[in-house]
Protein backbone atom coordinates (compact mmCIF):
# COMPACT_ATOMS: atom_id res chain seq x y z
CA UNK A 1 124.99 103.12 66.97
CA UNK A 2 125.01 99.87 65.09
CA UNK A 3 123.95 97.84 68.44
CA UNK A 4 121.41 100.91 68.88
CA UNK A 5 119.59 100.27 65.26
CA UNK A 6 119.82 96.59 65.84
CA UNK A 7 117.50 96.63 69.37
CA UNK A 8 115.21 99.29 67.32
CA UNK A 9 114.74 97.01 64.39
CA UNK A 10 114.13 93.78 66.91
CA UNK A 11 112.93 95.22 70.41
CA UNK A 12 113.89 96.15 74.05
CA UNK A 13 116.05 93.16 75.11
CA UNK A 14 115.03 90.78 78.33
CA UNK A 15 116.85 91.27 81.64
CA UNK A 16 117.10 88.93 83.82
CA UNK A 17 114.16 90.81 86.72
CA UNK A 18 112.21 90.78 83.48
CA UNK A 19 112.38 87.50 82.23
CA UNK A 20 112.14 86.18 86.12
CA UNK A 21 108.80 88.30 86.40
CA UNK A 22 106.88 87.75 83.09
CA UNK A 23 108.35 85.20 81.23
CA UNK A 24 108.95 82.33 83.42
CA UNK A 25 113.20 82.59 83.41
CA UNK A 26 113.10 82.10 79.34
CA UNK A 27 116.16 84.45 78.23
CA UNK A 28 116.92 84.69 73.95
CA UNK A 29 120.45 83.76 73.51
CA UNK A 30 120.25 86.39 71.60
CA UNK A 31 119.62 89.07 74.10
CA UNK A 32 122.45 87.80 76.41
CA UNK A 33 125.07 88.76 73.75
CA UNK A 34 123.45 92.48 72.32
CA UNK A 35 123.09 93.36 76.92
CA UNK A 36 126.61 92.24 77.78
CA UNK A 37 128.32 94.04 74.28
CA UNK A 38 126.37 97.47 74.67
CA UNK A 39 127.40 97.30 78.30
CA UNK A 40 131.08 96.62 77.53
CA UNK A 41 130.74 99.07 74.41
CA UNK A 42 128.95 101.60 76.90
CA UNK A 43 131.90 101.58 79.47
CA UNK A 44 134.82 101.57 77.22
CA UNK A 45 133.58 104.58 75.75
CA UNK A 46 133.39 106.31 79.25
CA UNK A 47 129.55 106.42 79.27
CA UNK A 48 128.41 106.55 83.09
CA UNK A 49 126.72 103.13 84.19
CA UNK A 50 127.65 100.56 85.21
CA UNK A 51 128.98 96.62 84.30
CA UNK A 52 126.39 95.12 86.52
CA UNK A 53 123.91 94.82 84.10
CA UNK A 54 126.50 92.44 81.44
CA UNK A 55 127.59 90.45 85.19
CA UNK A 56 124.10 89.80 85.75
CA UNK A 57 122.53 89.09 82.45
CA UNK A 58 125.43 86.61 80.92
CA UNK A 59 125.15 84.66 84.72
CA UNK A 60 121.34 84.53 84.48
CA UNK A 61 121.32 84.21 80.64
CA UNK A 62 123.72 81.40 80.35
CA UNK A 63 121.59 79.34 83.50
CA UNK A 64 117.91 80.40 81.37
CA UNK A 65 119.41 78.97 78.33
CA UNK A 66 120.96 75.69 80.89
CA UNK A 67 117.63 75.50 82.60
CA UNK A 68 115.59 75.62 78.57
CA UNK A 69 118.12 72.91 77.02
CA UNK A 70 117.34 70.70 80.06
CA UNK A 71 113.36 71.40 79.80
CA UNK A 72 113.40 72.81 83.74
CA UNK A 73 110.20 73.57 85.52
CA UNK A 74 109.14 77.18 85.57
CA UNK A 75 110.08 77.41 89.41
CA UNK A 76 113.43 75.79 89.07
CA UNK A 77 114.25 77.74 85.96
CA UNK A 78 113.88 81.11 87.85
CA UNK A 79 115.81 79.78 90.78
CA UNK A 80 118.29 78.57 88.26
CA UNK A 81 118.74 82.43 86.72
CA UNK A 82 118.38 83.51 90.07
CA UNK A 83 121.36 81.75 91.05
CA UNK A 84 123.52 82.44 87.52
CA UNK A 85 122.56 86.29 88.06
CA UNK A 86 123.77 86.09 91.80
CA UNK A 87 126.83 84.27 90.87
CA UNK A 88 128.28 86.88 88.47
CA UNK A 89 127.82 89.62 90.96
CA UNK A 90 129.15 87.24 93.60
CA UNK A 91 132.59 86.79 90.89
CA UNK A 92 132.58 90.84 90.10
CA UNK A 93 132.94 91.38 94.07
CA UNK A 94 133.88 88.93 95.29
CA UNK A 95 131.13 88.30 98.15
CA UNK A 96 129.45 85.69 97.81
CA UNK A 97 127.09 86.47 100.30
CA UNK A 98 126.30 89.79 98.68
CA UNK A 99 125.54 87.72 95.08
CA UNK A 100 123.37 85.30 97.11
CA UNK A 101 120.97 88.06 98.69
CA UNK A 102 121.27 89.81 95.22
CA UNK A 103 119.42 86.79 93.73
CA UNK A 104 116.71 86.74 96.01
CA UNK A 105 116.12 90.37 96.87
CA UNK A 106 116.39 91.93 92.98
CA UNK A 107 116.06 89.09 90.65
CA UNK A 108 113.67 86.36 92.65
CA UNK A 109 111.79 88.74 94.65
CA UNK A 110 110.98 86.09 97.31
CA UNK A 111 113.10 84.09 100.07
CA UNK A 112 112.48 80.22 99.51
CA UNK A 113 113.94 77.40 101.33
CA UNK A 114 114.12 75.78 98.48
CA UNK A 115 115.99 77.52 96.45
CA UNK A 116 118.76 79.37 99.01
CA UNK A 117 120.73 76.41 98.79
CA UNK A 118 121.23 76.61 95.06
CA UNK A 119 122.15 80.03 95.17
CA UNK A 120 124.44 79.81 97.65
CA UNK A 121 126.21 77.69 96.24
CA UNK A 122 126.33 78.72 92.62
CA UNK A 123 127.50 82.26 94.76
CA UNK A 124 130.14 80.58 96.52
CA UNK A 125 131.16 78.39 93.62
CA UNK A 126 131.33 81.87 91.29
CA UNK A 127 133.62 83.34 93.89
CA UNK A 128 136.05 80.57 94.50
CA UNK A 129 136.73 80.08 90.65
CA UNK A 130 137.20 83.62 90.63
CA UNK A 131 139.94 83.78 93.63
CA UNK A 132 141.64 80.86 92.17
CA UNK A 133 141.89 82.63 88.25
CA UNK A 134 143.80 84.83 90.83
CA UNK A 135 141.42 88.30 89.54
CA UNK A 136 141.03 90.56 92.20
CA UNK A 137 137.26 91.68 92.63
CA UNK A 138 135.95 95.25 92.98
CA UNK A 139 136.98 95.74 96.99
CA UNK A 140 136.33 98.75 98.28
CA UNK A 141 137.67 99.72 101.61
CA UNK A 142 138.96 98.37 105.33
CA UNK A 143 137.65 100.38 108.16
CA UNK A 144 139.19 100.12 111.39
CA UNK A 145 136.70 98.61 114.71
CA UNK A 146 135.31 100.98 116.82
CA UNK A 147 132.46 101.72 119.02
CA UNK A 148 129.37 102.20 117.28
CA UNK A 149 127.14 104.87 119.25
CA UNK A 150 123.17 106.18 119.47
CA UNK A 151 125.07 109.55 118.13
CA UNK A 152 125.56 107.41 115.05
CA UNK A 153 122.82 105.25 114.28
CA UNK A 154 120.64 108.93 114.49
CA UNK A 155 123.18 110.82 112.23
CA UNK A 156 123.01 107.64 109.27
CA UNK A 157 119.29 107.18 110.01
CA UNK A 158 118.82 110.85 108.83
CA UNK A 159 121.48 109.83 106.06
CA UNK A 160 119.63 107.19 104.79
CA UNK A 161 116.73 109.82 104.13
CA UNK A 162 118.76 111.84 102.03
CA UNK A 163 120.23 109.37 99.81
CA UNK A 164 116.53 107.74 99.34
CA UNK A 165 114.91 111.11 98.30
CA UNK A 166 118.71 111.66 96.35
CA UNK A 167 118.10 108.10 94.47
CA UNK A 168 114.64 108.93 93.73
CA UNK A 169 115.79 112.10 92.35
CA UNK A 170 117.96 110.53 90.18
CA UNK A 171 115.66 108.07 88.88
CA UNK A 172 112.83 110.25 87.95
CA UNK A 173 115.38 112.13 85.99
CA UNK A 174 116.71 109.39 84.39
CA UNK A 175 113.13 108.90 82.81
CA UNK A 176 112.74 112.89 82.22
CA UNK A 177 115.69 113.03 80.00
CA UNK A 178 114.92 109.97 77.87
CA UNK A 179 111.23 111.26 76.94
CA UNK A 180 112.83 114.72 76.39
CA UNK A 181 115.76 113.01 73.84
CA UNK A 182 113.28 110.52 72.20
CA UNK A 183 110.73 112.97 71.86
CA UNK A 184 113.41 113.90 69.08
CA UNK A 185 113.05 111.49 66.58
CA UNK A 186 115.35 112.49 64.17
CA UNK A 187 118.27 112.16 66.36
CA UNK A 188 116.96 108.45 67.66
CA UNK A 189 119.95 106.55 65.97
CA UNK A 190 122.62 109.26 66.94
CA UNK A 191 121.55 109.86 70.59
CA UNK A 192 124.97 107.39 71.69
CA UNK A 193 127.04 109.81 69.57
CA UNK A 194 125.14 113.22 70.90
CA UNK A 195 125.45 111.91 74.47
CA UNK A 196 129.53 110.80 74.17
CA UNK A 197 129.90 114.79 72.65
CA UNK A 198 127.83 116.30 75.62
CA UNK A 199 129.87 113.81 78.18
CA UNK A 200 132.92 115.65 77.29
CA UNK A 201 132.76 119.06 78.81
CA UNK A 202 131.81 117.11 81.89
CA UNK A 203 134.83 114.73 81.83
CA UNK A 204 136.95 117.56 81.05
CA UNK A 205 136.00 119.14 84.35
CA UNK A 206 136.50 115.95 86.13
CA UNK A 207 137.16 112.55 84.56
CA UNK A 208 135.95 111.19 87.85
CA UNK A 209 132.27 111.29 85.75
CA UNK A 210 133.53 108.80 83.19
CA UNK A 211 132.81 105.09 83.90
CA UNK A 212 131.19 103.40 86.66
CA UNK A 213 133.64 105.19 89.00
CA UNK A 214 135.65 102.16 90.58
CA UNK A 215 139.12 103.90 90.85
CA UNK A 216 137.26 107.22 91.39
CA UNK A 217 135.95 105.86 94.12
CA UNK A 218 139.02 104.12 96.13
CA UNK A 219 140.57 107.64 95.63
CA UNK A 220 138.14 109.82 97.33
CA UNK A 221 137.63 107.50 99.94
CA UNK A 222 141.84 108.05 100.78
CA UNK A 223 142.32 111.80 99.94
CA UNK A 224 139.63 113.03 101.99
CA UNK A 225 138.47 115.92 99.27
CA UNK A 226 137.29 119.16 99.96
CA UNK A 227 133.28 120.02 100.16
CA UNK A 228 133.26 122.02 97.31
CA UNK A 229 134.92 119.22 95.06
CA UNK A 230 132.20 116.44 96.62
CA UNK A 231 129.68 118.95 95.66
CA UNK A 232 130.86 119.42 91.98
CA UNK A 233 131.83 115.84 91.66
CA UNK A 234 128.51 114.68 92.97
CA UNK A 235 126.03 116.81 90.47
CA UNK A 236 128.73 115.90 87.11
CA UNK A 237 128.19 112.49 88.30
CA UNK A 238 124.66 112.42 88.13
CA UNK A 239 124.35 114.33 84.83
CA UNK A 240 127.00 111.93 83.56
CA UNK A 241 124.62 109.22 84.42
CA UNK A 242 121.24 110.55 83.40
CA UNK A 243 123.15 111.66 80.04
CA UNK A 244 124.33 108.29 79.59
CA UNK A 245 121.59 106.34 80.04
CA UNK A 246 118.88 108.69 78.22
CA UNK A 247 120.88 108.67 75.33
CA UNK A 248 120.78 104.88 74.99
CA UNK A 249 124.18 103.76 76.36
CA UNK A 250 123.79 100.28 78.20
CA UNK A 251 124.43 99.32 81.68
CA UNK A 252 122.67 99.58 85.28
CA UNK A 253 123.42 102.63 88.37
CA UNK A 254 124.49 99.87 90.98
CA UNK A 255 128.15 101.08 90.34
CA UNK A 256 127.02 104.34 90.08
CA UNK A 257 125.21 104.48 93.02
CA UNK A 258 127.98 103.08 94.97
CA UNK A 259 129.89 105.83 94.00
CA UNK A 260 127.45 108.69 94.53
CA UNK A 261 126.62 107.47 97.56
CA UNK A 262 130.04 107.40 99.30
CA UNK A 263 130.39 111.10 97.63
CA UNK A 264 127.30 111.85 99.50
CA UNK A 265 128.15 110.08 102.63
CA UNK A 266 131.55 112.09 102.78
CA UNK A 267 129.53 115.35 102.44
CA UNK A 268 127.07 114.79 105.02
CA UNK A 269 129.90 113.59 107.42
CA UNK A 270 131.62 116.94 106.80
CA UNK A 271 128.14 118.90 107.04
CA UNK A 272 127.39 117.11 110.39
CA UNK A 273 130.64 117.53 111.73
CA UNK A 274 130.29 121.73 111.29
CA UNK A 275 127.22 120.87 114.60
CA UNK A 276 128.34 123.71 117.69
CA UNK A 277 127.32 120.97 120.20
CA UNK A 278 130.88 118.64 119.29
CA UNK A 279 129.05 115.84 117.79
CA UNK A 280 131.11 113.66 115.27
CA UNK A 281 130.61 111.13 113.01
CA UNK A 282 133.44 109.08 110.68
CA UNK A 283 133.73 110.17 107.37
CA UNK A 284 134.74 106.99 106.19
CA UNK A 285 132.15 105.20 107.83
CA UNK A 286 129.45 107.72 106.67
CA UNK A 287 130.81 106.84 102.91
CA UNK A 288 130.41 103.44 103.65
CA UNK A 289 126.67 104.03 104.95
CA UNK A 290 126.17 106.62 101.67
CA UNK A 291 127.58 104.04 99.50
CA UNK A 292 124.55 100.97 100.77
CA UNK A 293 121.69 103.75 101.76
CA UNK A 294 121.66 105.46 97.89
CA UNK A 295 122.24 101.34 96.32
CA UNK A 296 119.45 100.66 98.02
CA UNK A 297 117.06 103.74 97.08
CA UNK A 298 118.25 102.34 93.50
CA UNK A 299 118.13 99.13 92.65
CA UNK A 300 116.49 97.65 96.13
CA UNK A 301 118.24 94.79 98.17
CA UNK A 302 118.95 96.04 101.82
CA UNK A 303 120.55 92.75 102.54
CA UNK A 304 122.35 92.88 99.75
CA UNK A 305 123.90 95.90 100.22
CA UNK A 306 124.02 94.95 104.13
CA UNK A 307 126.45 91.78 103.14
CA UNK A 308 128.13 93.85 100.44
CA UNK A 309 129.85 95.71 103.00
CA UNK A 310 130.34 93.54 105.30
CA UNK A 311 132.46 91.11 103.15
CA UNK A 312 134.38 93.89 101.56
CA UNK A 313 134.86 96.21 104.74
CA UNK A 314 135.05 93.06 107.33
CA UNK A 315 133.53 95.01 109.44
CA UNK A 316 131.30 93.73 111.36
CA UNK A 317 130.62 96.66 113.94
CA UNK A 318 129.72 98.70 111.26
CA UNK A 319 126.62 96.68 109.89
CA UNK A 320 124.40 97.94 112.63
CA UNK A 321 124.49 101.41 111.14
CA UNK A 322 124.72 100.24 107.66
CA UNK A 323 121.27 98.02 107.61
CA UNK A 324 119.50 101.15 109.59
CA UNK A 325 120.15 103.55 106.81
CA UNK A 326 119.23 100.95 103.87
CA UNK A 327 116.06 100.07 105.71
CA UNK A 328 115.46 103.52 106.26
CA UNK A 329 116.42 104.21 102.40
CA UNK A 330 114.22 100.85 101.22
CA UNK A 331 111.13 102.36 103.45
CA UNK A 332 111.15 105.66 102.16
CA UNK A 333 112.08 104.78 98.08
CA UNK A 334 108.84 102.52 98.58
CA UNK A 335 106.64 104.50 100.28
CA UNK A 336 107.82 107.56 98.25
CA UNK A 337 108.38 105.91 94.28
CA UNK A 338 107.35 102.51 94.63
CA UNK A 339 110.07 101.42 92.38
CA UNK A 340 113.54 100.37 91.94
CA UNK A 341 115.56 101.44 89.09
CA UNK A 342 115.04 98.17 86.99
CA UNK A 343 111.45 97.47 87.27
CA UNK A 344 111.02 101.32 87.33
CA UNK A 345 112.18 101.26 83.91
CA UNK A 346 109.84 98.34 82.88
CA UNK A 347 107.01 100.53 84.26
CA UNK A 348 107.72 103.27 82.24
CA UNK A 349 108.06 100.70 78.60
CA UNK A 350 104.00 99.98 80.06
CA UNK A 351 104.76 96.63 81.92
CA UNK A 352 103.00 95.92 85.23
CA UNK A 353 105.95 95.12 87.71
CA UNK A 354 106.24 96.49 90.49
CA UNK A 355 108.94 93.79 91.57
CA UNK A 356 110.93 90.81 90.70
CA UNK A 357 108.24 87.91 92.00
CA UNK A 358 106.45 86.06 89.53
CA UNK A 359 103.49 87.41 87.99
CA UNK A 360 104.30 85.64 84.65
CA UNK A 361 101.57 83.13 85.57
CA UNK A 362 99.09 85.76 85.90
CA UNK A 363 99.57 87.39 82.51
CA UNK A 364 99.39 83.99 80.69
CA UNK A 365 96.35 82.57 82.73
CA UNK A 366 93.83 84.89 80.18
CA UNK A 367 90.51 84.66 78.85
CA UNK A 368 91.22 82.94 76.02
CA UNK A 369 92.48 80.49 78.24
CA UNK A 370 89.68 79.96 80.92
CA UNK A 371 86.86 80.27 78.63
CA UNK A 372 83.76 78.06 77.94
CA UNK A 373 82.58 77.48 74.62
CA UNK A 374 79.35 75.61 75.60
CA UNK A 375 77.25 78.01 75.52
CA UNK A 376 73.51 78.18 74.38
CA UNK A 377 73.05 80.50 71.10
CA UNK A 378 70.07 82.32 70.35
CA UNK A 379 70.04 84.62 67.37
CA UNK A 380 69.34 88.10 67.66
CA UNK A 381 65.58 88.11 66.11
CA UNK A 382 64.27 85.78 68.85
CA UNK A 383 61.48 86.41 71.14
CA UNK A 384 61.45 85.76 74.48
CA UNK A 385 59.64 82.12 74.02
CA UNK A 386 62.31 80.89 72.16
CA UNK A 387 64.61 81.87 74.67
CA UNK A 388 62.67 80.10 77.05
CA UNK A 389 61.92 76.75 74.94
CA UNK A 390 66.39 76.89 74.04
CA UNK A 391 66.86 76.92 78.39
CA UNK A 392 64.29 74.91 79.97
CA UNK A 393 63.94 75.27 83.66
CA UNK A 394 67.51 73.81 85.47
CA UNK A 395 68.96 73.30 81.77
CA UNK A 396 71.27 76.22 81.57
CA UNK A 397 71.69 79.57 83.59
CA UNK A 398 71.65 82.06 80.37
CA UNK A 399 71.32 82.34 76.63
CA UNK A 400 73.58 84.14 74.64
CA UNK A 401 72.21 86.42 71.87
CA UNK A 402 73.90 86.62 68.67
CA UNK A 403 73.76 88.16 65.27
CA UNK A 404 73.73 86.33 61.98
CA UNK A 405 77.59 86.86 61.67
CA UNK A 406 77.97 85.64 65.14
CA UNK A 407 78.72 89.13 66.78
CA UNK A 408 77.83 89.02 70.41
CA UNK A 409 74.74 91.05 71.87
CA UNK A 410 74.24 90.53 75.23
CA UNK A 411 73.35 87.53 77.89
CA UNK A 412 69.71 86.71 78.52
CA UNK A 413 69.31 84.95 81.96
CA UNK A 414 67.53 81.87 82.61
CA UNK A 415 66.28 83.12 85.48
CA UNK A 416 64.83 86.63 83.67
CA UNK A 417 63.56 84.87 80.55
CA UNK A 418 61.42 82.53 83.18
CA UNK A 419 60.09 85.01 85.52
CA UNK A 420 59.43 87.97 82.89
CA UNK A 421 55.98 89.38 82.64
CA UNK A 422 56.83 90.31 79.04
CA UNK A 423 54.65 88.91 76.33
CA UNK A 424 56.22 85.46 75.13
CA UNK A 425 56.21 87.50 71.64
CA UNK A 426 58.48 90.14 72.75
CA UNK A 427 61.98 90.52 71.61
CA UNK A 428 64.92 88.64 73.43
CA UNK A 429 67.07 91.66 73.22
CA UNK A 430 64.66 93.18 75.56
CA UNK A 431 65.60 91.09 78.75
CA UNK A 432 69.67 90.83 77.67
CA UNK A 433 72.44 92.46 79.84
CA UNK A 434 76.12 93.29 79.67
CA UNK A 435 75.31 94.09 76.49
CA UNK A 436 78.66 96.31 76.31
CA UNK A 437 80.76 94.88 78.72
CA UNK A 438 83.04 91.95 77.58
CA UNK A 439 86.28 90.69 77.77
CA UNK A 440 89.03 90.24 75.03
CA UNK A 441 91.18 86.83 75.09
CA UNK A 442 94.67 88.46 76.14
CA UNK A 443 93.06 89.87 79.08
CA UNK A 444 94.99 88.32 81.54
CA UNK A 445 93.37 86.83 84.98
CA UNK A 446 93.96 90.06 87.27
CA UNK A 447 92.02 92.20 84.69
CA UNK A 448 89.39 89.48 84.21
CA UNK A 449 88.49 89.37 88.08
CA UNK A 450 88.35 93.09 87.75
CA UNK A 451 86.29 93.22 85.47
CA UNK A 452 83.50 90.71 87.40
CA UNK A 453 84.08 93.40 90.64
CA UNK A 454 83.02 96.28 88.91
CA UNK A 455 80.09 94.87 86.53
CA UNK A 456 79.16 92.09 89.91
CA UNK A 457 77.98 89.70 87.20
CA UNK A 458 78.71 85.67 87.26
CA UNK A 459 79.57 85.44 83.58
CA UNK A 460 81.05 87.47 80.87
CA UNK A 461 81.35 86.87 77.04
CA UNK A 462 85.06 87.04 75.16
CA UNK A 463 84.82 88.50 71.89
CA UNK A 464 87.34 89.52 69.43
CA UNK A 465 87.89 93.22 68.09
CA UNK A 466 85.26 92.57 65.40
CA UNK A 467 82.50 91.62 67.88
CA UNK A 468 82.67 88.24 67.64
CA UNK A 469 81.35 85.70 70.76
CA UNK A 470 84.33 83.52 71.36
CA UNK A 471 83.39 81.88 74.60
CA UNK A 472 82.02 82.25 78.08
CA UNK A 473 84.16 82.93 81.64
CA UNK A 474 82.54 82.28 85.21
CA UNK A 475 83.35 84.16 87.62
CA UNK A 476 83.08 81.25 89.72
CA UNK A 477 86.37 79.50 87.75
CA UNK A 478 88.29 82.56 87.41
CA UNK A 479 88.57 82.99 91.21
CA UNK A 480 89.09 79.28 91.36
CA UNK A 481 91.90 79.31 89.44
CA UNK A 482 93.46 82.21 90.63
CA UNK A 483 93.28 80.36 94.17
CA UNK A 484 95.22 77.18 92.74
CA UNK A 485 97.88 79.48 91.31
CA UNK A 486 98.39 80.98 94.49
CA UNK A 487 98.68 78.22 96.08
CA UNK A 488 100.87 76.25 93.72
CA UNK A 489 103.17 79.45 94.10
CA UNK A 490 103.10 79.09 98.10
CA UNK A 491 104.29 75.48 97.96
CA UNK A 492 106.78 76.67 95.94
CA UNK A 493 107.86 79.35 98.47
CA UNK A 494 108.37 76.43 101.37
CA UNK A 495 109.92 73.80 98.91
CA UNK A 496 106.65 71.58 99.46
């Protein structure tokens, strides 16, 4: 409650996709600590999420506030989190490979030459100090090799499906139950303790819904449970989770998911196996598949998933299978949502992500920014011949009418003013256009080239909220300098 009150009195803090998306890699200190203690807080209390989120937001927070002290580029400080986000997943499972992809599929967003070498190596660096402490990361199961067949690959294919629609599911409820509980307000600061109360009856059923489900987990994959006890365990799981997490309780579904999904994968095995024509599939294997297939659906990252079993199964014949049903999953989730679970959530707070690349750029790059203040001023009682004596022929392509406190009233074009067959002693106001269509100086670039589609004018005035002409943007230098962004982030991209 007391970490709850403290985010409402400051605001939402920055993860790590976030600050990597919209704010150049820049991470408060401040944020680190209040993610990683309502995380820790969150689990220890038996809330259902997961300790991804504290992994990845002290790695990428401590390398933001690394890359700030040492006055990085914006590039190399979001390779830098990148690489400090990868690395504590990399230490939690001990896969370096898995924390590598991590980085570049859900916090980057982008594979760069540049900056894989980085990565890997903070990954591999991560893991190694980890193996040598001698703490023994969250492994999850060794299959034995066998022949992988068409049979298969169809069976997880149509598995992936089901955990994609399953993760989408999930999410949208997620986002259900926290409009329904902060449509509430007067419970807003007790929602933690109202969600612990109503987490009860369900641990009480099954303490397999507590937690992210790590020991849960390793036990269902060895005892083999019964369908009806997958079934049960599988729907108090995912009320656990959307209870947790819509009543403010920190922490991500990756360990969640990995859990659900090997619940789910045991289920369909058993479901599949009931077929009168003798087909079979693994149940352990079709955990393995649930387990990357609903990860996936969540928080994106087929590769990631992909390397995540391989390095803790080390089994290689089993990949094949395993990167079908993700891609499947990843296909589906994006055709379907759009979304993972992180920037889902960012959506739904009113930010524009739909992804971890950088659109910071784009957001900053605004009006205020890009505007001209040279214009021509012509005040709002002026006839058409003073228009035409303030822009002479090849002086200046408009005029800008405005009133005596400097409120803006429209453009008058050079071109109009010249060629009218208006009376010289006929009002200005007459010939002026866009006379209600302006710009604001926070609109950022995107919404500014928008705005010159739908109007198809070459210039547009940015006022304030009062009215007030603050400057002029071309069209012409908007799209020029939404060209030189785009390709100052492609040279990034190759490492040019």
């Amino acid at each position: 409650m007391l970490l709850a009150r403290w985010e409402r009195r400051r605001r939402t803090p920055i993860d790590v996709v976030e600050a990597n998306a919209l704010h150049g890699g820049r991470i408060p200190a401040t944020d680190n600590l209040v993610v990683a203690a309502q995380t820790i807080v969150s689990n220890g209390c038996g809330a259902s999420v997961g300790l991804e989120a504290a992994y990845a937001q002290m790695g990428g927070g401590i390398a933001s506030l690394l890359g700030q002290w040492l006055r990085l580029r914006r590039a190399d400080l979001r390779t830098l989190v990148g690489a400090g986000a990868g690395a504590g997943i990399a230490a939690a499972f001990g896969a370096p490979l898995t924390g590598a992809f991590y980085a570049v599929e859900i916090v980057i967003g982008s594979y760069s030459t540049a900056s894989i070498a980085p990565i890997v190596a903070a990954a591999l660096a991560a893991a190694l100090v980890m193996r040598g402490l001698g703490v023994e990361p969250y492994l999850i199961a060794t299959t034995a090799s066998r022949t992988i067949t068409t049979v298969d690959y169809l069976a997880y294919a149509g598995l992936g499906i089901v955990c994609a629609m399953l993760g989408i599911a999930i999410m949208r409820m997620v986002t259900l139950a926290e409009r329904a509980v902060k449509a509430v307000r007067r419970i807003e600061l007790w929602r933690p303790l109202i969600g612990g109360l109503t987490l009860m009856p369900l641990a009480m059923i099954s303490p397999q819904t507590l937690s992210a489900g790590h020991g849960a987990l390793h036990l269902d994959l060895l005892l083999r449970p019964t369908m009806s006890f997958l079934i049960v365990v599988i729907l108090l799981k995912i009320a656990a989770s959307v209870i947790s997490l819509a009543s403010g309780f920190r922490g991500g579904l990756f360990f969640a998911s990995l859990f659900i999904g090997s619940l789910v994968g045991q289920l369909f095995a058993e479901l599949f196996n009931l077929n009168p024509w003798g087909l079979h599939v693994n149940a352990m294997d079709a955990a393995m598949v649930g387990m990357a297939a609903l990860s996936v659906s969540v928080i994106g990252g087929p590769m990631t998933l992909g390397m995540l079993m391989l390095e803790t199964t080390h089994d290689f014949a089993l990949m094949g299978v395993v990167l079908t049903a993700s891609l499947l999953a990843t296909a589906v989730t994006r055709e379907v949502f759009g979304y993972s679970f992180s920037t889902w959530r960012l959506h739904v707070r009113g930010s524009i992500i739909r992804s971890p690349r950088d659109i910071g750029w784009m957001l900053t790059l605004n009006a205020g920014r890009i505007m001209r203040r040279d214009w021509i001023a012509v005040p709002e009682n002026s006839t058409i011949a003073d228009v035409r004596a303030a822009i002479p022929p090849g002086s200046a392509s408009k005029a800008v009418i405005v009133d005596q406190a400097g409120h803006y009233r429209g453009i008058v074009p050079a071109a109009a003013a010249h060629t009218s067959e208006r009376d010289g002693m006929s009002p200005a106001t007459a010939l002026a256009v866009l006379t209600d269509t302006t710009l604001t100086p926070a609109d950022d670039l995107k919404s500014v080239l928008r705005a010159f589609d739908n109007v198809q004018a070459d210039e547009l005035a940015v006022v304030t909220e009062d009215g007030t002409l603050l400057g002029i943007v071309t069209e012409k230098y908007a799209r020029r300098r939404y060209l030189e962004e785009i390709e100052a982030a492609q040279r990034h991209l190759f490492g040019e």
